[in-house]
Protein backbone atom coordinates (compact mmCIF):
# COMPACT_ATOMS: atom_id res chain seq x y z
CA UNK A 1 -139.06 -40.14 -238.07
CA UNK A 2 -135.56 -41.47 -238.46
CA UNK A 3 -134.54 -40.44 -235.15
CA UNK A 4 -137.21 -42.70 -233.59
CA UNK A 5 -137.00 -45.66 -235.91
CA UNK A 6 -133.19 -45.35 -234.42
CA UNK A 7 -133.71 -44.82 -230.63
CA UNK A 8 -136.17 -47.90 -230.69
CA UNK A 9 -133.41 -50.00 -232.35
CA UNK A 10 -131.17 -49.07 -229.66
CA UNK A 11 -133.75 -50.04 -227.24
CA UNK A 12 -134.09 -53.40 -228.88
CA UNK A 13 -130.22 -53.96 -228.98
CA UNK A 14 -129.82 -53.13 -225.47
CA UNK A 15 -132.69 -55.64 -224.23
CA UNK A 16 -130.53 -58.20 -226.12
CA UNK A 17 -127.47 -57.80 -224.85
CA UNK A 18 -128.92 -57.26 -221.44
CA UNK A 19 -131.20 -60.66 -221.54
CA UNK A 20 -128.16 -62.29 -222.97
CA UNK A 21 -125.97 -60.96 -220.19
CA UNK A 22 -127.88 -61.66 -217.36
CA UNK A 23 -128.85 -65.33 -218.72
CA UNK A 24 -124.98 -66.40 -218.82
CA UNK A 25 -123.89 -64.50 -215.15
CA UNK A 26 -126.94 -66.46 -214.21
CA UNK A 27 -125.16 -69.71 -215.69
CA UNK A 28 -122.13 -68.79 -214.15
CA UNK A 29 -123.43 -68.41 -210.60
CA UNK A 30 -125.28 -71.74 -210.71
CA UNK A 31 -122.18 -73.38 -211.71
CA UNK A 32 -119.67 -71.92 -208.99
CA UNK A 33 -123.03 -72.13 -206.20
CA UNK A 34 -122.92 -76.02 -206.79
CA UNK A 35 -126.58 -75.37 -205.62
CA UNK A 36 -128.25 -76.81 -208.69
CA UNK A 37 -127.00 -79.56 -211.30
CA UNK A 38 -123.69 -77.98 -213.37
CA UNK A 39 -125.40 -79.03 -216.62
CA UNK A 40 -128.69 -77.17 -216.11
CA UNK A 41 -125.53 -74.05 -215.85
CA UNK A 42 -123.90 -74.91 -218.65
CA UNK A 43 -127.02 -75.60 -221.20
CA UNK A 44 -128.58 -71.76 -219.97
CA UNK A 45 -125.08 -70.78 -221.02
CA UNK A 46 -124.92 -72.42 -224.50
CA UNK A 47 -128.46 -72.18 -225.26
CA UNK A 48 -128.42 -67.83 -224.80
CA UNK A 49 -125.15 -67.87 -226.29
CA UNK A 50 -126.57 -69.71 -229.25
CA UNK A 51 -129.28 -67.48 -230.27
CA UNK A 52 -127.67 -63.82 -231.21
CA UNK A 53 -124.75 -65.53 -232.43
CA UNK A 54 -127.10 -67.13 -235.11
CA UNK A 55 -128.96 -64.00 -235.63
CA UNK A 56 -125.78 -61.91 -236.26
CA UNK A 57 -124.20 -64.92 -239.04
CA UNK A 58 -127.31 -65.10 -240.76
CA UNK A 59 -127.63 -68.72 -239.74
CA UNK A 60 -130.70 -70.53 -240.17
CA UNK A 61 -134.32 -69.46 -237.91
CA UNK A 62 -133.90 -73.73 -237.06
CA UNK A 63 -130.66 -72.64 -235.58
CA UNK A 64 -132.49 -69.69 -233.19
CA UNK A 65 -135.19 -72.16 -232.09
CA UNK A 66 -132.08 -74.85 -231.14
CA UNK A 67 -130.76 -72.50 -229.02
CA UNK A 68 -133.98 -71.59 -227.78
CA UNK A 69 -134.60 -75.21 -227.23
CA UNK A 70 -131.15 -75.65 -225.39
CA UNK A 71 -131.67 -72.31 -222.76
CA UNK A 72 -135.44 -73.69 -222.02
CA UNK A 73 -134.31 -77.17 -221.36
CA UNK A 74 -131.70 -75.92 -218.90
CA UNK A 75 -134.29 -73.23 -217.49
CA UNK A 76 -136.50 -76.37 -216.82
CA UNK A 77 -134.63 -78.62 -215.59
CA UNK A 78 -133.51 -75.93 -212.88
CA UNK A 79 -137.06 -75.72 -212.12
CA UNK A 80 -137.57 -79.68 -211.59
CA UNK A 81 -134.57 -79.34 -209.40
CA UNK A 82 -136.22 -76.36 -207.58
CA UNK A 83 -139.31 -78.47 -207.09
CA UNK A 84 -137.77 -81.48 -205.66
């Protein structure tokens, strides 16, 4: 029972770090692409950064839903800049 409870923390762990991983190398590429705006970069960077940082201080759930607020406004605004 243990064992599982374990392996599916792991698996939970890794997703992080993988989502969080991907989400800045993808705000690293858009800023040295110059393809899209440098900002919409820079708040996907921030914004992902933001969230496990909270989690792992104990900060505030607000805090989470900031930096959930920050990666979404630069994931949209990459989207409006798709679309134009």
């Amino acid at each position: 029972m243990y064992l599982a409870q374990a392996s599916k923390a792991g698996r939970r762990v890794g997703s992080v770090l993988t989502w969080v991983l991907g989400n800045v190398l993808f705000g690293i590429s858009i800023i040295r692409a110059k393809t899209f705006s440098r900002w919409a970069g820079i708040l996907l960077i921030v914004g992902t950064a933001i969230i496990p940082v909270a989690y792992l201080t104990g900060l505030s759930v607000h805090v989470v839903a900031i930096g959930g607020a920050v990666a979404a406004a630069g994931q949209v605004w990459l989207g409006y800049e798709l679309l134009q």
